[in-house]
Protein backbone atom coordinates (compact mmCIF):
# COMPACT_ATOMS: atom_id res chain seq x y z
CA UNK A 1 16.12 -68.94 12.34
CA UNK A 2 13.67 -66.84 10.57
CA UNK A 3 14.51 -62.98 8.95
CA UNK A 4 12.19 -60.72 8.87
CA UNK A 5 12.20 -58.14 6.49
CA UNK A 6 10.83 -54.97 7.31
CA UNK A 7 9.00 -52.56 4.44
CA UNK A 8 7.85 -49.24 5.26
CA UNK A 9 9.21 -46.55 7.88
CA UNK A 10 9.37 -46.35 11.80
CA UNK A 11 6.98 -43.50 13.42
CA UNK A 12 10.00 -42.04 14.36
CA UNK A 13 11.44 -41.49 10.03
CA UNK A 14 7.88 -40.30 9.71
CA UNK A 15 7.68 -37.73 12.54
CA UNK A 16 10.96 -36.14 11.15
CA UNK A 17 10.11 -36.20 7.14
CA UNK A 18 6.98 -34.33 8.78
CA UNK A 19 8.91 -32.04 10.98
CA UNK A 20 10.99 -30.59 7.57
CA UNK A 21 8.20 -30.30 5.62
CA UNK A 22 6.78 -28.21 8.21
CA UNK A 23 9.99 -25.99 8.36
CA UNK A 24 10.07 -25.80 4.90
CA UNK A 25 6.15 -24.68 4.56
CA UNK A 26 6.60 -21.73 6.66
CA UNK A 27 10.01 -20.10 5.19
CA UNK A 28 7.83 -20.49 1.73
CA UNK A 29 5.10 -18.67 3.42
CA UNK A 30 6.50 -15.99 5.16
CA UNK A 31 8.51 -15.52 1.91
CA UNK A 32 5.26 -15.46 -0.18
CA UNK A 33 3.71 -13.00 2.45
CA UNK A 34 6.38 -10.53 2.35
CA UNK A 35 6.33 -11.04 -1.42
CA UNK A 36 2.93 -9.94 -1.90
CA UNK A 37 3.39 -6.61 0.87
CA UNK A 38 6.03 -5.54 -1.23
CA UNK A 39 3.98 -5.99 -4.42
CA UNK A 40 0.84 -4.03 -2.89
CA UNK A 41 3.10 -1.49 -1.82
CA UNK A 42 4.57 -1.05 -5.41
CA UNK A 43 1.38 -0.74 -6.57
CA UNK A 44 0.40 1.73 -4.09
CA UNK A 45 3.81 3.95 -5.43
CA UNK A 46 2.32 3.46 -8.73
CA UNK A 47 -1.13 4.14 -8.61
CA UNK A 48 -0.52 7.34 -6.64
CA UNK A 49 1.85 8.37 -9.42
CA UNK A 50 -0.72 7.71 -12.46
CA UNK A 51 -3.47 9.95 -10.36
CA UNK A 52 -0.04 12.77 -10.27
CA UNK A 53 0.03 12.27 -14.18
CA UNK A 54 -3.67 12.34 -14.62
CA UNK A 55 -4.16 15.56 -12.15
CA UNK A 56 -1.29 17.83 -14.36
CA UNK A 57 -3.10 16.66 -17.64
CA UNK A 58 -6.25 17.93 -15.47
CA UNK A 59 -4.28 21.36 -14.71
CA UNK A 60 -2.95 21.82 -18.06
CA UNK A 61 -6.82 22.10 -19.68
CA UNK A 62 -8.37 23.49 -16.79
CA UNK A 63 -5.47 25.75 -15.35
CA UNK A 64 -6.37 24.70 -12.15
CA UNK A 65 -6.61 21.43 -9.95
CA UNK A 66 -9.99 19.48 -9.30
CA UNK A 67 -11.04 21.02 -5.62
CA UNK A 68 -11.41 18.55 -2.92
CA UNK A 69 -11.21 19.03 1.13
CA UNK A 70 -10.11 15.40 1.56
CA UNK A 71 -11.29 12.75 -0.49
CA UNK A 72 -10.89 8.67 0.92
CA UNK A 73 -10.15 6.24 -1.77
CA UNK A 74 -10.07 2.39 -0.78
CA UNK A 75 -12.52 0.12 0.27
CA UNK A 76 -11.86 0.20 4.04
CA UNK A 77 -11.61 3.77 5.81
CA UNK A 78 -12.05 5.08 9.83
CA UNK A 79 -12.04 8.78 8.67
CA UNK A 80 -14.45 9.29 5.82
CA UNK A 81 -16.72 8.38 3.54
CA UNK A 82 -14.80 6.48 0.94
CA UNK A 83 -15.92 6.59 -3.05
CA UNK A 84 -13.79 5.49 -6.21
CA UNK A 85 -14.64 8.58 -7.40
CA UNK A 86 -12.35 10.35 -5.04
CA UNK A 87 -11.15 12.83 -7.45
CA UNK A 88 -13.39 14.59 -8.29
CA UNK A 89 -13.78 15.01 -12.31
CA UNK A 90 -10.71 13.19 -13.16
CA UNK A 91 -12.78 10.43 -14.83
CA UNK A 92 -12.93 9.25 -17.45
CA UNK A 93 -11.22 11.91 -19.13
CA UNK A 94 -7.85 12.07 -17.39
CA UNK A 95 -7.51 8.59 -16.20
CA UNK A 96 -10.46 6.07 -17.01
CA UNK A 97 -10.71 4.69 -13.18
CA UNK A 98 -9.03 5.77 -10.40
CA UNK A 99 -7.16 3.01 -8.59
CA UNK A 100 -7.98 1.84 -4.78
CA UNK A 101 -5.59 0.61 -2.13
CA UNK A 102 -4.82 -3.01 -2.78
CA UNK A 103 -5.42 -4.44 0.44
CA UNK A 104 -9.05 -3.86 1.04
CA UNK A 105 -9.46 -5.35 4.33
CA UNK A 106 -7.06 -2.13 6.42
CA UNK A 107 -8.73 0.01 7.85
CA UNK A 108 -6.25 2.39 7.24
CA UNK A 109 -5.14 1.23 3.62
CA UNK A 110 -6.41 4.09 1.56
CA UNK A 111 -5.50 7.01 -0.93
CA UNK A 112 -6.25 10.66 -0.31
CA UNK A 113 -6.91 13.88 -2.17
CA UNK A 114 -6.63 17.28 -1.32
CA UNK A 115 -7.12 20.43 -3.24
CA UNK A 116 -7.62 23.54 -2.68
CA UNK A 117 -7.52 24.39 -6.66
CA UNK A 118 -4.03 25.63 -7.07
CA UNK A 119 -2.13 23.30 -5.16
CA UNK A 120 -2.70 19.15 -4.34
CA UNK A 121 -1.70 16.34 -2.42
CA UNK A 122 -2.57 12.77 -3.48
CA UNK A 123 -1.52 10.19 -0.65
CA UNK A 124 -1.34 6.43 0.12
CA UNK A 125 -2.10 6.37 3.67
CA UNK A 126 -0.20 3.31 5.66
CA UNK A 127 1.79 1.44 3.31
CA UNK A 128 2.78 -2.17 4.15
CA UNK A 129 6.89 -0.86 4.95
CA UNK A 130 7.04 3.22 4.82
CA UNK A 131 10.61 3.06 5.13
CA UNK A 132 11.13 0.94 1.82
CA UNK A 133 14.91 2.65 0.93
CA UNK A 134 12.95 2.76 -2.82
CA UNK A 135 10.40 4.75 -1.82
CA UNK A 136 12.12 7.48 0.34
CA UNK A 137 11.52 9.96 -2.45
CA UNK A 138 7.49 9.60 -1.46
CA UNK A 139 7.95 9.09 2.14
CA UNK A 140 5.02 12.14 2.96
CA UNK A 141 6.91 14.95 5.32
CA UNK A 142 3.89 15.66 6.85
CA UNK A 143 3.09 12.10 8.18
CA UNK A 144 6.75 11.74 8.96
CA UNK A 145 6.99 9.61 12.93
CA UNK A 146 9.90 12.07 13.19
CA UNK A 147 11.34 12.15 17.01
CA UNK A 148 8.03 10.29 18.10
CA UNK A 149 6.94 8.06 15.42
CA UNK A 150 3.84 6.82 15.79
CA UNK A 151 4.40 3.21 15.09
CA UNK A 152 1.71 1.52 12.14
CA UNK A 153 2.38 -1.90 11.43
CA UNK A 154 6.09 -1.43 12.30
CA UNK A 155 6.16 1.79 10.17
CA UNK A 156 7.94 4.96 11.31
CA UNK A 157 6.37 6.82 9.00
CA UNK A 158 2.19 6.89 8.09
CA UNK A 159 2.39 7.51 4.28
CA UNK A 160 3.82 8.20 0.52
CA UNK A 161 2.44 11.22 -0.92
CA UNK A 162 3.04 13.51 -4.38
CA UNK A 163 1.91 17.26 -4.24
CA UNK A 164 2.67 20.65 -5.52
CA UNK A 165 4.85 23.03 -2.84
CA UNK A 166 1.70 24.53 -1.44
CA UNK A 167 0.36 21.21 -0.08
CA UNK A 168 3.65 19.94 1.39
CA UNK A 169 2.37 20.69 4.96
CA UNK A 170 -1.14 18.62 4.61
């Protein structure tokens, strides 16, 4: 009687080392995905608070904020025409480029300015989770869902803002 020996694996070992690797590809890349929304939105916390910076250093030479009915900052905007200028006056002086939403491709994904001279609001319109527990302190009161959010990519809320009393309500 003649063995034989087998080398190599059955179609069935192979369908199942492919089935985990599989599994194991998508928990890396939802991971990685939620990964890089939380990085864009911690850069959208921090850009909006280096424009805050730059517009008091702004008000403390000029004794008054740059004047602006609503600038659009990003590269992707339904509302308005959107420049990276959109501050106006605030560079190169104050800040040497003012930043744009990182995720060029929303619609939605941009900053915003509003002046009226004495008082401002600088906003990052949609971020990727509003309701990030960190961010609560820039969770915008006037783009709050409230009783009847209005629901953007799962957010309750529609954006992070600084500003001066006077703007609170814009």
């Amino acid at each position: 009687m003649k063995t034989r020996l087998h080398k190599g694996f059955t179609l069935i070992e192979l369908l199942v080392v492919i089935a985990i690797i599989g599994v194991l590809a998508s928990v890396v890349l939802v991971s990685l995905n939620n990964a890089r929304a939380k990085a864009r939105d911690a850069k959208r916390a921090a850009d909006i608070k280096q424009v805050s910076t730059a517009l008091e250093l702004y008000y403390a030479e000029n004794n008054a904020y740059p004047v602006a009915g609503a600038w659009y900052g990003g590269t992707g905007n339904c509302w308005g025409t959107v420049t990276d200028t959109w501050v106006p006056g605030l560079t190169p002086t104050y800040i040497s480029k003012l930043p744009l939403d990182p995720k060029p491709t929303a619609c939605a994904s941009v900053y915003l300015y509003a002046s009226d001279g004495k008082d401002y609001k600088v906003i990052a319109h949609v971020p990727e989770n509003c309701e990030n527990p960190s961010m609560k302190n820039l969770k915008d009161p006037a783009r709050d869902g409230g009783s009847n959010p209005s629901i953007v990519d799962g957010n309750s809320c529609w954006a992070w803002a600084i500003f001066t009393p006077g703007f609170a309500a814009w």
